[in-house]
Protein backbone atom coordinates (compact mmCIF):
# COMPACT_ATOMS: atom_id res chain seq x y z
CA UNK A 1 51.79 283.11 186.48
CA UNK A 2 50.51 285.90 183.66
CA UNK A 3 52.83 285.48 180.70
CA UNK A 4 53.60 288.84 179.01
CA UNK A 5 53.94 288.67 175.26
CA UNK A 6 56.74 290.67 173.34
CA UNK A 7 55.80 292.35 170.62
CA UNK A 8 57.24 289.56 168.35
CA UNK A 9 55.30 287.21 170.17
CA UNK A 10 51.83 289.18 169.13
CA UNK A 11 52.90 289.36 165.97
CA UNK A 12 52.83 285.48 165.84
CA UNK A 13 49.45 285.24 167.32
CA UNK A 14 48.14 287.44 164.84
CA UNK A 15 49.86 285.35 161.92
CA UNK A 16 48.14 282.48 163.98
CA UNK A 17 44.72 284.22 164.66
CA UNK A 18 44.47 284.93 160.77
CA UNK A 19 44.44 281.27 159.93
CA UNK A 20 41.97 280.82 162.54
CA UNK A 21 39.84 283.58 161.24
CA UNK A 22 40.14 282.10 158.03
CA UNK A 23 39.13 278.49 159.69
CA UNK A 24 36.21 280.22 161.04
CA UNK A 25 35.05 281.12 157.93
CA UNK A 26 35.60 277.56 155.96
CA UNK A 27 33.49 276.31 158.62
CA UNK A 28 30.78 278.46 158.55
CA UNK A 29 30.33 277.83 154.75
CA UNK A 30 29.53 273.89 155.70
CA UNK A 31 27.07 274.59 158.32
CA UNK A 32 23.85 273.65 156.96
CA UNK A 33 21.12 271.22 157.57
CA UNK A 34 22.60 267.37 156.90
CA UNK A 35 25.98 268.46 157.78
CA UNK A 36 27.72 266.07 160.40
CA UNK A 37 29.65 267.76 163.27
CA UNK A 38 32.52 265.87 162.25
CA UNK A 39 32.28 266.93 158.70
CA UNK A 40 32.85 269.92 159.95
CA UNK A 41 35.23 268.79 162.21
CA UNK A 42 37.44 267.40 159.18
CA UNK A 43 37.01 270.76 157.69
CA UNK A 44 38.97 272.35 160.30
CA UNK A 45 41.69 270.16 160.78
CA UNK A 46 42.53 270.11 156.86
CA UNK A 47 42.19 273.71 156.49
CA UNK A 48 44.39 274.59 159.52
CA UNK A 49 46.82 272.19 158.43
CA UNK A 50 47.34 273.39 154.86
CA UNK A 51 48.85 276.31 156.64
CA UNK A 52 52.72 275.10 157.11
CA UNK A 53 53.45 275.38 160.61
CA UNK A 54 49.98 275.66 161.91
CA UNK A 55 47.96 272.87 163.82
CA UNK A 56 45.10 272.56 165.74
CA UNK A 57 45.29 273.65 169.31
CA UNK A 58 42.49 271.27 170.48
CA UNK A 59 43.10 268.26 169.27
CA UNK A 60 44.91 266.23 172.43
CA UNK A 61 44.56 269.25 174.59
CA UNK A 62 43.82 267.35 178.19
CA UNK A 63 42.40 264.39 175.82
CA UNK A 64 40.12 266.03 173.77
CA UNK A 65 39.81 263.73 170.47
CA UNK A 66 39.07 266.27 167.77
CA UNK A 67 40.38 269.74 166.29
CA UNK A 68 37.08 271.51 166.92
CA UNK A 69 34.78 272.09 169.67
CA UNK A 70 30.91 271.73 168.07
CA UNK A 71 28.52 272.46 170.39
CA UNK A 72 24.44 271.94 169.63
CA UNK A 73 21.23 274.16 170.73
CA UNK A 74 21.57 273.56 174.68
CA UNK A 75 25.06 272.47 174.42
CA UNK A 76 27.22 275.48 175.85
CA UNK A 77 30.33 274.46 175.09
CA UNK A 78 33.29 271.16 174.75
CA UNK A 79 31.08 269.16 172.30
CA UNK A 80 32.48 266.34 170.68
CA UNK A 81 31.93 266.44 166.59
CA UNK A 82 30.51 263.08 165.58
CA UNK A 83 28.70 261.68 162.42
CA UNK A 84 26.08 260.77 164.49
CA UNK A 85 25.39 264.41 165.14
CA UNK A 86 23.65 265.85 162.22
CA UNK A 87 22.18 269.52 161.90
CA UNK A 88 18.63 270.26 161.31
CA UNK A 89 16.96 273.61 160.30
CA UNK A 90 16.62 275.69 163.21
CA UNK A 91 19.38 274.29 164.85
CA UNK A 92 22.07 276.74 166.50
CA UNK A 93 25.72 275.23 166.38
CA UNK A 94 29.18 277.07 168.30
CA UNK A 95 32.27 276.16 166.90
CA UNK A 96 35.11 276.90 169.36
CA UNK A 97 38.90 276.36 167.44
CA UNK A 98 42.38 276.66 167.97
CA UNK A 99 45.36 277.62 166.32
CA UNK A 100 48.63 276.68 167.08
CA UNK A 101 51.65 278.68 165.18
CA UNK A 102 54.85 279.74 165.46
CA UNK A 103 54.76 278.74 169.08
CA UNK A 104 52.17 280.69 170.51
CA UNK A 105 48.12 279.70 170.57
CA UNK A 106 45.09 281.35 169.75
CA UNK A 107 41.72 280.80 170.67
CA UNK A 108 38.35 282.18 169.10
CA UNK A 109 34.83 280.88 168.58
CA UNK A 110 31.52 281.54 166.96
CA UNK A 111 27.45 280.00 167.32
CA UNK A 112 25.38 280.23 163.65
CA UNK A 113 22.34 279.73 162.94
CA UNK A 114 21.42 276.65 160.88
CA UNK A 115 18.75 278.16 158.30
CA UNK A 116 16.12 280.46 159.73
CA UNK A 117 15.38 280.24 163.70
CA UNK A 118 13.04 281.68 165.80
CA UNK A 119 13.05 285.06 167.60
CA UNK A 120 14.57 284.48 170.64
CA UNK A 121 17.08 282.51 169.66
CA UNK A 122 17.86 285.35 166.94
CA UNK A 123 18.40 287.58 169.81
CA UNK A 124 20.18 285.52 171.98
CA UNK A 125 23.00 284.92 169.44
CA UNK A 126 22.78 289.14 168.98
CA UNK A 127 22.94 289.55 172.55
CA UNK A 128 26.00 286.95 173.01
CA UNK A 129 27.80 289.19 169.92
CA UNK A 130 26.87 292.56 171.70
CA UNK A 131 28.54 291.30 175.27
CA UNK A 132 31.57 289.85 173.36
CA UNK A 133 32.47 293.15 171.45
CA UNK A 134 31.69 295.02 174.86
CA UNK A 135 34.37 292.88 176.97
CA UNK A 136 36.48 292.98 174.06
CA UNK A 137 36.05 297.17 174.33
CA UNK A 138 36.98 296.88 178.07
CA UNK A 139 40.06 295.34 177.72
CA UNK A 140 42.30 298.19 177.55
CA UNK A 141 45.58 299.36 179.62
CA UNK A 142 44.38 300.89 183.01
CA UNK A 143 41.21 298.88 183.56
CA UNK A 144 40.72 295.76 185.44
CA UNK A 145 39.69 291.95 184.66
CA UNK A 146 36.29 293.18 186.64
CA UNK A 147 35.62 295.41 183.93
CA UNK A 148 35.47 293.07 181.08
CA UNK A 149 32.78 290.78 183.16
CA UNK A 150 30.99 293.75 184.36
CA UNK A 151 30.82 294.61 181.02
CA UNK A 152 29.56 291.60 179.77
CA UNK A 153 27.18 290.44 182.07
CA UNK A 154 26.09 294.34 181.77
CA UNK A 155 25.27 293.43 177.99
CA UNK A 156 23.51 290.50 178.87
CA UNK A 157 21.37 291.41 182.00
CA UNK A 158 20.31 294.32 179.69
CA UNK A 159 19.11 291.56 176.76
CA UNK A 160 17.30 289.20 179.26
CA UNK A 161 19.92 286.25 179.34
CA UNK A 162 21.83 284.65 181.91
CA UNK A 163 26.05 284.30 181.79
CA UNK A 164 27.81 281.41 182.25
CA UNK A 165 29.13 281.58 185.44
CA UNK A 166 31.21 278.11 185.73
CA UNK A 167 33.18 278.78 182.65
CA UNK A 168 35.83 281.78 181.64
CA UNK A 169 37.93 282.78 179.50
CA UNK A 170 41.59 283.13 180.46
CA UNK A 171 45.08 284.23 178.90
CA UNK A 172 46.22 282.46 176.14
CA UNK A 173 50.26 282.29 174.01
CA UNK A 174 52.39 279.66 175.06
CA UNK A 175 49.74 277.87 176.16
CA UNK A 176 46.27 277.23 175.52
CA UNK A 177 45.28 278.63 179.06
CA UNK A 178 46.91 280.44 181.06
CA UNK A 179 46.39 283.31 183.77
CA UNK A 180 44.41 284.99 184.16
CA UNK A 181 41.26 283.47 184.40
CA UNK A 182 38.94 286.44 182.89
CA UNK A 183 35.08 285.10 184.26
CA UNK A 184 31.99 286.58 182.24
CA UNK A 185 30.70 288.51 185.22
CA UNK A 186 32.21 290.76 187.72
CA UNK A 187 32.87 294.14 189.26
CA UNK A 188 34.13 296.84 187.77
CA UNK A 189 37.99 297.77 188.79
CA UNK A 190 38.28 294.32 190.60
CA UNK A 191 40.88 292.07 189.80
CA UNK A 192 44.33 291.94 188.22
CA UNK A 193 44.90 295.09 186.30
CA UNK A 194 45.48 295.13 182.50
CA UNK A 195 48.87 295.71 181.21
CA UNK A 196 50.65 296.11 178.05
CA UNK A 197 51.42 292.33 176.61
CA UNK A 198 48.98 290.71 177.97
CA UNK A 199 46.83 288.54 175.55
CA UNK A 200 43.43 287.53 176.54
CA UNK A 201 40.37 284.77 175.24
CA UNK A 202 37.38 286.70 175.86
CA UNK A 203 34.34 284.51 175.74
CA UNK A 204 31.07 284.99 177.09
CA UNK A 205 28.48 282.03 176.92
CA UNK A 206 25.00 282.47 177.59
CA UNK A 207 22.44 281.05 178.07
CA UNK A 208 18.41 281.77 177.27
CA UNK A 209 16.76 280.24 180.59
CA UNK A 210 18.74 279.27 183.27
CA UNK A 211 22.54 280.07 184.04
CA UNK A 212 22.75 276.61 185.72
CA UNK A 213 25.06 273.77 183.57
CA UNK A 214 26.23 270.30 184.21
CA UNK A 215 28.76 268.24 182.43
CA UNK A 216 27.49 264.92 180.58
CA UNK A 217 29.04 261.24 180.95
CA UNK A 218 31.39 261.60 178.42
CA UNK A 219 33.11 263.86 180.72
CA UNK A 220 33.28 266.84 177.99
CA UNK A 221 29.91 268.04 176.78
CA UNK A 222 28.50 270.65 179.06
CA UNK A 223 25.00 271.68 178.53
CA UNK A 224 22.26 273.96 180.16
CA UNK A 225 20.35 271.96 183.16
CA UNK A 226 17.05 273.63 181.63
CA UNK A 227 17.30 272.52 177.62
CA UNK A 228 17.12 276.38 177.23
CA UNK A 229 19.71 277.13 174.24
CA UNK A 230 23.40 278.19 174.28
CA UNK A 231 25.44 280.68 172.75
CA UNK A 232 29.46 281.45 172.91
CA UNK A 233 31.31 283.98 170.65
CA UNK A 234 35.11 284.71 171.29
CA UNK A 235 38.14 286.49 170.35
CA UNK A 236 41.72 286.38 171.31
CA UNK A 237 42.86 290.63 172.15
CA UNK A 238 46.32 291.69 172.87
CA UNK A 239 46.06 294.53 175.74
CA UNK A 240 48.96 297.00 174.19
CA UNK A 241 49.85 300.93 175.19
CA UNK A 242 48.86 301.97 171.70
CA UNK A 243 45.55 300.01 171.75
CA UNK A 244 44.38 296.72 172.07
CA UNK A 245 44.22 294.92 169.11
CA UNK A 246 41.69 291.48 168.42
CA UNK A 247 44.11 288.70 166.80
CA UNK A 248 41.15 286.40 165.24
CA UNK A 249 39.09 289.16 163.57
C-alpha cells in the first residue's frame, strides 16, 4: 500500500535527510587508500548518532549487522563493512546509508573514487550521476513510475552501461521500503502515477559489462557475474504540487 506523506511528515524527512547528507559527507572524507570498510562503517554510526533522535536505518534492517552498506569495485550493492576489507588506489567504493528520525526514514547513497582511476571507470561513476539526477528530474506530479526508469536507463544506454535490472528503488517514510517499487528501467507513462506526498528512493546501479548479478554466500553481497565494476548513486525526493523537492541533497 503507497503511504502518502503530510506535509509535516516531509518536513521530518528532510530534518532526517540533512543528517544523512551530512553522514555522506563525514564518510567521504575517510575514504582513502588503507581505510577499512568498517572504519568507515564506525564513522557513520557515531556521526548519525550524535544527532539526538537520529539512528541508523540499516543496522538490523532484515538482519543486516552494520549501519552502512560498503560496497567494492564489482560489488553493486548490500556489502558488509569489515576490517578485513581495506581500500587500495584505484578502488571505487558505494556507500548506501540510512537515517532514521522523527519517525520517518530516509535513504541515499553515493560510489567515490579511491585516488585517481582509470577512464572508464571515471565515466561510469559520471554516467551513474547523470541517470540519477535524470530520474530524480522525472519524478514530478503527472508523470508515471515508467518515466523515471525510462529516464534512467535512457541516461545509461546513451553512456554505454548496463542498469541493474534485479534491484529498485522503492518508497520510503515509515518504513525503509515501501510501495512502490520504482525499477531503473521502464516505459514511459507506465505504472502507478505520481502524486503529491509521495516520497521516493531513486537509485540506479550500473554496471560497466554485463547487467547480470548474483548474490554471494553470505546471503548479502551482490556483485556483477562478469567482475566488470559497479556504481549506485541515490536520493530520497518528495513528489509535491509545488515541485518535487530531494531530501538528502
Amino acid at each position: 500500500m503507497v503511504q502518502l506523506k503530510s506535509p509535516r511528515e516531509v518536513e521530518t524527512m528532510a530534518a532526517g535527510g540533512k543528517i544523512l547528507a551530512a553522514t555522506h559527507q563525514v564518510v567521504r572524507g575517510a575514504v582513502r587508500a588503507g581505510a577499512t570498510t568498517m572504519d568507515l562503517d564506525k564513522i557513520a554510526e557515531q556521526f548519525i548518532r550524535s544527532h539526538e533522535g537520529a539512528t541508523p536505518s540499516f543496522k538490523g534492517l532484515y538482519g543486516f549487522p552494520a549501519t552502512i552498506c560498503a560496497s567494492i569495485n564489482e560489488e553493486v550493492v548490500h556489502g558488509i563493512p569489515s576490517v578485513k576489507r581495506v581500500l587500495k588506489e584505484g578502488d571505487i567504493i558505494s556507500v548506501d546509508i540510512g537515517v532514521f528520525y522523527g519517525g520517518m526514514h530516509t535513504d541515499a547513497a553515493n560510489t567515490w573514487a579511491v585516488g585517481p582511476v582509470d577512464e572508464k571507470t571515471a565515466k561510469l561513476l559520471r554516467v551513474t550521476k547523470q541517470a540519477l539526477d535524470a530520474g530524480l528530474a522525472a519524478a514530478v506530479v503527472g508523470n508515471h513510475v515508467g518515466d523515471i526508469g525510462n529516464a534512467i536507463e535512457t541516461m545509461v544506454l546513451k553512456g554505454g552501461f548496463a542498469v541493474v535490472r534485479e534491484l529498485v528503488g522503492h518508497g520510503v517514510g515509515q518504513m525503509m521500503h515501501e510501495e512502490p517499487q520504482v525499477p531503473n528501467h521502464g516505459k514511459a507513462k507506465r505504472g502507478m502515477k505520481l502524486v503529491h506526498g509521495l516520497t521516493l528512493a531513486i537509485e540506479p546501479m550500473v554496471n560497466a559489462g554485463s547487467a547480470n548479478t548474483r548474490t554471494l554466500g553470505d546471503k548479502w553481497t551482490v556483485i556483477t557475474v562478469d567482475g566488470s565494476r559497479s556504481a549506485h548513486f541515490e536520493h530520497t525526493i518528495a513528489v509535491l504540487n509545488e515541485g518535487s523537492r530531494v531530501l538528502t541533497r
